[in-house]
Protein backbone atom coordinates (compact mmCIF):
# COMPACT_ATOMS: atom_id res chain seq x y z
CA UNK A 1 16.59 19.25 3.37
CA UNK A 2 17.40 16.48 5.44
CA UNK A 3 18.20 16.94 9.02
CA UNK A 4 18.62 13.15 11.31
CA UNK A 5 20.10 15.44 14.47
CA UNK A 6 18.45 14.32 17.97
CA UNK A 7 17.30 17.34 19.82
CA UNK A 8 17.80 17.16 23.42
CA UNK A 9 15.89 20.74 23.97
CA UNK A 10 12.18 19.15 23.84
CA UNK A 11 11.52 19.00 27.59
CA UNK A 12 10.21 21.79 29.38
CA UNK A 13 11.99 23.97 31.23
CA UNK A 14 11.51 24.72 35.13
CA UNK A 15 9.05 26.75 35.38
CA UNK A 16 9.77 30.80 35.64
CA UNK A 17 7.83 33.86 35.59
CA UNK A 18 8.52 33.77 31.49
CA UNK A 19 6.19 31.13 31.31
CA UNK A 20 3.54 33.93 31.96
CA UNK A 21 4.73 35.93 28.36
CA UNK A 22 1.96 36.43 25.86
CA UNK A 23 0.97 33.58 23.51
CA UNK A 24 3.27 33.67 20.05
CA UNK A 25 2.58 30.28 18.60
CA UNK A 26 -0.45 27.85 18.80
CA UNK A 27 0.99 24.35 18.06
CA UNK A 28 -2.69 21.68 17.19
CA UNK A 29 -2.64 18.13 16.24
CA UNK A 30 -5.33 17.53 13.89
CA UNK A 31 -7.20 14.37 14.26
CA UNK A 32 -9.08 14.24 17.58
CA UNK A 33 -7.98 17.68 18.71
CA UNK A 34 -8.70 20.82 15.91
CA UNK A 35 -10.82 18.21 13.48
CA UNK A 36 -14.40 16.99 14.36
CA UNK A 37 -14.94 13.13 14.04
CA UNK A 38 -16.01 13.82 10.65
CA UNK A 39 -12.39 15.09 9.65
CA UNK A 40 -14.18 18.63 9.06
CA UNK A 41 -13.05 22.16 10.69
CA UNK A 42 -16.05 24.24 11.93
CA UNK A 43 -16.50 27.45 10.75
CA UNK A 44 -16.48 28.33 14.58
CA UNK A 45 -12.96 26.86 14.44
CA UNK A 46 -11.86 28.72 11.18
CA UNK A 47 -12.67 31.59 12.58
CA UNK A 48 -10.82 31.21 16.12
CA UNK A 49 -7.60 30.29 13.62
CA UNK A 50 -7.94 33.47 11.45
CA UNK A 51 -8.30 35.56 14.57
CA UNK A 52 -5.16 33.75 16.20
CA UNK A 53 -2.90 34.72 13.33
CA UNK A 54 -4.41 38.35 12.97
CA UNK A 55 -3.53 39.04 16.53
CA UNK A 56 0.27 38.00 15.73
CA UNK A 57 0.16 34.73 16.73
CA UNK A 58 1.58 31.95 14.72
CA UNK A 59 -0.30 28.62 14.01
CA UNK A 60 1.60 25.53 13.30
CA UNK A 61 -0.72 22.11 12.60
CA UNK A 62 1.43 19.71 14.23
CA UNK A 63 0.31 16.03 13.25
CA UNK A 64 1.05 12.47 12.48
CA UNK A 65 -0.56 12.06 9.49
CA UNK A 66 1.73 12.10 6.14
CA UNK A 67 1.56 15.33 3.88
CA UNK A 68 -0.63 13.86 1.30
CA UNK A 69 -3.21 14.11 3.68
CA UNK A 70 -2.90 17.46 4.70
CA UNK A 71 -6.02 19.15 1.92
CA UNK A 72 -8.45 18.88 5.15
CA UNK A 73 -6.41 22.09 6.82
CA UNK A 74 -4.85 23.36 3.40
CA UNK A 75 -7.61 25.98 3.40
CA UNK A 76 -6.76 27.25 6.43
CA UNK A 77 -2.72 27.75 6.50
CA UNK A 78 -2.15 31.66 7.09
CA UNK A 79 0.99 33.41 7.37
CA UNK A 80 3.81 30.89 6.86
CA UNK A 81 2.09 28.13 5.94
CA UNK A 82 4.40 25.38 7.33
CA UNK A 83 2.70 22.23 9.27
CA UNK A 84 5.17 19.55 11.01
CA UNK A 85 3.86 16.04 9.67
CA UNK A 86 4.62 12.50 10.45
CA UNK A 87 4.85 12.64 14.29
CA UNK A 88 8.35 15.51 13.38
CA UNK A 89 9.76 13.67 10.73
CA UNK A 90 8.64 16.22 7.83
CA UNK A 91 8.35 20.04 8.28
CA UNK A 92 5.93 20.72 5.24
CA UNK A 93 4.96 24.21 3.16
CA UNK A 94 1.06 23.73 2.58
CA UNK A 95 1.07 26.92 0.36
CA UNK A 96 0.89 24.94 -3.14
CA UNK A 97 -2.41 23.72 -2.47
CA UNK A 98 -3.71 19.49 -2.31
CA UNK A 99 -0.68 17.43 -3.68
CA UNK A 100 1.77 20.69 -4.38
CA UNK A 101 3.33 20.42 -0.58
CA UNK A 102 7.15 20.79 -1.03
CA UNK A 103 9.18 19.35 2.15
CA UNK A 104 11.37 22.13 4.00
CA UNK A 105 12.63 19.29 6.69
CA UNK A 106 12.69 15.94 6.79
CA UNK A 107 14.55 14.02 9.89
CA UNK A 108 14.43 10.63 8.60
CA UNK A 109 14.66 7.58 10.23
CA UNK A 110 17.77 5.30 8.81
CA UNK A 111 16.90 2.60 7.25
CA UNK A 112 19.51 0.04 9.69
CA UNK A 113 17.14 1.65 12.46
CA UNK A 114 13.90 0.49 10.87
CA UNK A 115 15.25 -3.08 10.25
CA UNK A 116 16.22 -2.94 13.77
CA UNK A 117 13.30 -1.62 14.92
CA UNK A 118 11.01 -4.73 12.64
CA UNK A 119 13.29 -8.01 13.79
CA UNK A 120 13.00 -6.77 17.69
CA UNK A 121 9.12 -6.05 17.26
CA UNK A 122 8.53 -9.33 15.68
CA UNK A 123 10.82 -11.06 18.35
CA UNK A 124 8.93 -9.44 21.14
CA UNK A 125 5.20 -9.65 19.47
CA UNK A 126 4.54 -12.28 16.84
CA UNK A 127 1.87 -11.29 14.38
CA UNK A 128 3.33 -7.84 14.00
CA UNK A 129 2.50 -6.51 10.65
CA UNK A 130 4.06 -3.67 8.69
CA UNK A 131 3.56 -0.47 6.96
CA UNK A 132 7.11 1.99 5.39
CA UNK A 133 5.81 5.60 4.83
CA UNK A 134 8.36 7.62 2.76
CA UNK A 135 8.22 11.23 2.11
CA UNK A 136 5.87 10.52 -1.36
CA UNK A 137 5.51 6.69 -1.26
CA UNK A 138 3.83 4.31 0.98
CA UNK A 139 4.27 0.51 0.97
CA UNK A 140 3.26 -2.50 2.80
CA UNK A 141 3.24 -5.99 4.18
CA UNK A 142 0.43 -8.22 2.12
CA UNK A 143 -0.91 -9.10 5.83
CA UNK A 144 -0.94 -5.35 6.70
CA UNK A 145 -4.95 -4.45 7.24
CA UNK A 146 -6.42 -1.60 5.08
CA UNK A 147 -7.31 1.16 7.15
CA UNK A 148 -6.93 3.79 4.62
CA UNK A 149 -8.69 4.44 1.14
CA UNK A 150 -4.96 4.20 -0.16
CA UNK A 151 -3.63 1.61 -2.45
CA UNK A 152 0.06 0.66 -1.33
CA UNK A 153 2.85 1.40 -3.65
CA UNK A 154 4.07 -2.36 -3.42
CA UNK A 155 3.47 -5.31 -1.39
CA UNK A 156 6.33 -6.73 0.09
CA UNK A 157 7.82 -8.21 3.73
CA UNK A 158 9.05 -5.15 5.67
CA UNK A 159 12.72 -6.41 5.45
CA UNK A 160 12.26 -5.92 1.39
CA UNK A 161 10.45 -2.91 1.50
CA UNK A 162 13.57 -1.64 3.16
CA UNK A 163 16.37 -2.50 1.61
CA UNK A 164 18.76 -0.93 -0.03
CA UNK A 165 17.94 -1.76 -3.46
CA UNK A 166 13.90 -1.48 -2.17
CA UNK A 167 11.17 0.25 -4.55
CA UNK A 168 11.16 3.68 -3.48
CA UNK A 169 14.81 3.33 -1.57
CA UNK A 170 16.30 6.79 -3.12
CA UNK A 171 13.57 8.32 -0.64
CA UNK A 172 13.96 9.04 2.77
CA UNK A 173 11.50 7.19 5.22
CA UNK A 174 9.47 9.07 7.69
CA UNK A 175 8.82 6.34 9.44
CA UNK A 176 6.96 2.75 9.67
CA UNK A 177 4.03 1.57 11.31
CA UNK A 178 3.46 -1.69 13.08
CA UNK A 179 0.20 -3.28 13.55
CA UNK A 180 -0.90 -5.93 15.60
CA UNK A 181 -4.59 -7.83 15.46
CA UNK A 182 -4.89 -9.05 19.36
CA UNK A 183 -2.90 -7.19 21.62
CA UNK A 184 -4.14 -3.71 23.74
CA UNK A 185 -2.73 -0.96 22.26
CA UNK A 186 -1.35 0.91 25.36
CA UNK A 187 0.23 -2.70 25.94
CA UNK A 188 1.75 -2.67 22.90
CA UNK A 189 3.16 0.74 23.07
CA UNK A 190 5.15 -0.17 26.11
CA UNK A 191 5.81 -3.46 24.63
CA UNK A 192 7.41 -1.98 21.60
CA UNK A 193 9.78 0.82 23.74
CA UNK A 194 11.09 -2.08 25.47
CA UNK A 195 11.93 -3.98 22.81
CA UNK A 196 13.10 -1.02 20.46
CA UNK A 197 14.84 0.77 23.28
CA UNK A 198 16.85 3.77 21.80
CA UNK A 199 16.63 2.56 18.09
CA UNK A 200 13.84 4.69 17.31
CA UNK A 201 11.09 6.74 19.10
CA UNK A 202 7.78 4.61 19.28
CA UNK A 203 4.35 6.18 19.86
CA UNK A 204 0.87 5.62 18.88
CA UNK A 205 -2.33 8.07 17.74
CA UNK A 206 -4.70 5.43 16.90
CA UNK A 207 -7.64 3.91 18.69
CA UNK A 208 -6.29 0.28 17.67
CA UNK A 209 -2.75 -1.21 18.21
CA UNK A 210 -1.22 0.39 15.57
CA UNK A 211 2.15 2.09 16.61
CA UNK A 212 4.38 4.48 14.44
CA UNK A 213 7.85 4.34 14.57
CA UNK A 214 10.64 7.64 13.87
CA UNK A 215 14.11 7.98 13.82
CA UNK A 216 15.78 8.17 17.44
CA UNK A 217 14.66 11.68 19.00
CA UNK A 218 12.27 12.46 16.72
CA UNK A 219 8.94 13.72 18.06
CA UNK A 220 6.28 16.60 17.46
CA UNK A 221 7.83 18.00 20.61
CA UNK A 222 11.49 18.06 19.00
CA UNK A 223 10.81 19.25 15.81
CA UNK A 224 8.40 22.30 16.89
CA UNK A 225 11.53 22.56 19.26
CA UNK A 226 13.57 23.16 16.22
CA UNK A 227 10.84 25.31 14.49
CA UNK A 228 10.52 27.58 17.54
CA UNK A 229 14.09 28.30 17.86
CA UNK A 230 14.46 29.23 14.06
CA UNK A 231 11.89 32.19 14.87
CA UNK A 232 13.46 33.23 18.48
CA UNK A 233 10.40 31.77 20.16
CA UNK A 234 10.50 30.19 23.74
CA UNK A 235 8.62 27.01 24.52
CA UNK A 236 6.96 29.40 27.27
CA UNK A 237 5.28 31.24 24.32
CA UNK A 238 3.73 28.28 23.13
CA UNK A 239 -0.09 27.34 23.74
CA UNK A 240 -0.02 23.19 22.74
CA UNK A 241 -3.08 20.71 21.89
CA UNK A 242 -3.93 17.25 21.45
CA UNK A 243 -5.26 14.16 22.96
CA UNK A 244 -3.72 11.13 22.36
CA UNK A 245 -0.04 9.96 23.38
CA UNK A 246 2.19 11.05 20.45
CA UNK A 247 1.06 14.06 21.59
CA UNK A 248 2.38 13.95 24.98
CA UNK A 249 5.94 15.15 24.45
CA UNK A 250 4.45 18.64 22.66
CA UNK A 251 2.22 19.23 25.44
CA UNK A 252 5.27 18.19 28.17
CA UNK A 253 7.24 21.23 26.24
CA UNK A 254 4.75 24.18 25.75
CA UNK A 255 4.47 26.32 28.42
CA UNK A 256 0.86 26.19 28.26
CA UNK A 257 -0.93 23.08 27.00
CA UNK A 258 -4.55 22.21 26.69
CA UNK A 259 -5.87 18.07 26.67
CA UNK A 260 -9.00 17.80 24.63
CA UNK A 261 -12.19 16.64 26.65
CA UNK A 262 -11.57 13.28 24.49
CA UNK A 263 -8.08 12.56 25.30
CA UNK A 264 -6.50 9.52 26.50
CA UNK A 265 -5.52 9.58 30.04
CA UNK A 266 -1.49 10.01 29.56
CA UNK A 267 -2.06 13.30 27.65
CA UNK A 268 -4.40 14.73 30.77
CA UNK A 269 -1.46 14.20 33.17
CA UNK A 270 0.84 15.88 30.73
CA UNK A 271 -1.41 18.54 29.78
CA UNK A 272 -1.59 21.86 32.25
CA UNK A 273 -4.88 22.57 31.27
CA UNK A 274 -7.61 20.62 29.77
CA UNK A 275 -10.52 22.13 27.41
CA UNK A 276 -13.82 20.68 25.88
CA UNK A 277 -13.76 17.71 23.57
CA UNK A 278 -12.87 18.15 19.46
CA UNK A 279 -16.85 18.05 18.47
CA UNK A 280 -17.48 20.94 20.45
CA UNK A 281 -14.83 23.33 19.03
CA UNK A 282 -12.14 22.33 22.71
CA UNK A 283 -9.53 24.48 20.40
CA UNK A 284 -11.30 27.59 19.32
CA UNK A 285 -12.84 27.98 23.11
CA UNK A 286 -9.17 28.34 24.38
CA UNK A 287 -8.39 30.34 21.51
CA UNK A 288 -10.98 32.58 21.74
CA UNK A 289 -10.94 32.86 25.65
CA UNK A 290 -6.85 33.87 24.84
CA UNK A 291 -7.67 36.57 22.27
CA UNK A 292 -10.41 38.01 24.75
CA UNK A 293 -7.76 38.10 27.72
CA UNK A 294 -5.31 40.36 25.41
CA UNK A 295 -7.85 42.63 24.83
C-alpha cells in the first residue's frame, strides 16, 4: 500500500501528567543504538527485547536502512513483526524470514520531488553524487563511492535513474541519497535543507557526508506517528532510541526518549534522557531498569 500523506501529528505534545502512563511501545534505531559496532545484537540485548514484549510491550525497529538489510534483527521480531525502514518511507512485515519481507506501507517520495531535490543539491554543492533506493532495487551514479557490499542495479546520472521511462520506474522510490567527498557532514545537512526547502525531508545517519532524502513529511517520527495511532497508542506511551540526527524527530515525539552514550550532539538535546553507549547494551539497561520499575 502506498500512502504519500504528510503527517502533521509527529511533534510532541505539551507535556501532561499522561506522559507518566506505563511504557506500551519501545521504538530503536538499529545501527549505533540496539546493534554493537559489529552489526551484532548481544544476547544481553535479546534478552531485554524478549522480556519487553512478554511484559505487553510492543517493539518496533525503527531504522534507515532499506528492508533487504533487515536479517541482522529478523531473529528477533516478536509479536507483530513490523519494523519502519528507510528513515518512514516503508513500514515492513519481517515475519517471512531474510529476503521474504512483504511491504505493508510505503510513503514514497515522487519522483518530480527527487529531480527537484538533485538539480538544487548540485546547484548549491558541486560534486554531489547520487544514489535512488526503491522498495526492491537500488541504483546509482558511476561517481557514487561504494560503501556497501552491494552491486547497483544500473549505473546511470541521477536525472536517468529517475525518469519516467527509468530501469526500475514501475517502483516506488523510498528515497535517494546524496554524497559528497569534501564537505562536513553536519554542513552539508544544513546545506541541503536550505537548498531543498519543503521538497523533501533531508537528514543524515552516517559518519560521512552522506545525506538521505524522503518525500516531504516523511520521517521515523511521522510514520511511528501513523503506526501508533493504528493501535490507539499515545506518543506518551512511547520509550524512543537512537543517536544520530535522523533520529531526532522520533526522540522529539516519544514521551520518553533515551540518546545513546555515542550519539551526536543534536540527538542529546532532543533526547529526555540519555543511557550508555550501543557496545555496552545503552538499550537493554533502560529496558531492563523499565521492566524492574513495573514490578
Amino acid at each position: 500500500m502506498r500512502e504519500n500523506d504528510r503527517v502533521t501529528s509527529a511533534t510532541r505534545q505539551p507535556e501532561s501528567p499522561a506522559a507518566a502512563l506505563p511504557p506500551r511501545l519501545i521504538a530503536t534505531d538499529l545501527d549505533g543504538t540496539l546493534l554493537r559496532d559489529d552489526k551484532s545484537v548481544s544476547p544481553r540485548t535479546v534478552a531485554a527485547l524478549a522480556a519487553a514484549e512478554e511484559a505487553g510491550i510492543e517493539v518496533f525497529f525503527v531504522t534507515g536502512r532499506p528492508a533487504r538489510w533487515m536479517d541482522v534483527v529478523s531473529d528477533h521480531v516478536h509479536g507483530h513483526g513490523l519494523a519502519i525502514c528507510g528513515n518512514g518511507a516503508a513500514v515492513v512485515d519481517l515475519h517471512g524470514g531474510p529476503g521474504a519481507h512483504r511491504f505493508v506501507k510505503v510513503r514514497e517520495l515522487a519522483r518530480d520531488n527527487a529531480l527537484d531535490a538533485v538539480r538544487l543539491l548540485r546547484d548549491a554543492a558541486p560534486g554531489t553524487v547520487y544514489a535512488v533506493e526503491q522498495t526492491y532495487g537500488f541504483y546509482q551514479e558511476p561517481a557514487y563511492p561504494k560503501m556497501h557490499l552491494e552491486v547497483p542495479d544500473t549505473l546511470a546520472p541521477a536525472e536517468e535513474l529517475l525518469a519516467p521511462d527509468a530501469p526500475g520506474a514501475d517502483e516506488p522510490v523510498l528515497k535517494i541519497l546524496a554524497f559528497h567527498p569534501t564537505l562536513d557532514p553536519d554542513g552539508f545537512l544544513t546545506l541541503a535543507r536550505l537548498a531543498i526547502g519543503d521538497r523533501a525531508n533531508v537528514t543524515r545517519s552516517s559518519p560521512s557526508a552522506l545525506l538521505e532524502i524522503s518525500g516531504p513529511g516523511v520521517s521515523k517520527a511521522s510514520t511511528l506517528a501513523l503506526s501508533c495511532a493504528e493501535r490507539g497508542i499515545s506518543h506518551s506511551e512511547v520509550v524512543a532510541f537512537g543517536d544520530m540526527p535522523n533520529d531526532v524527530e522520533m526522540l522529539t515525539w516519544a514521551g520518553r526518549s533515551y540518546a545513546m552514550g555515542n550519539a551526536h550532539p543534536d540527538v542529546i538535546a532532543a533526547a529526555s534522557g540519555r543511557t550508555v553507549a550501543n557496545n555496552e547494551d545503552g538499550v537493554a539497561v533502560v529496558i531492563e531498569r523499565m521492566l524492574a520499575e513495573r514490578a
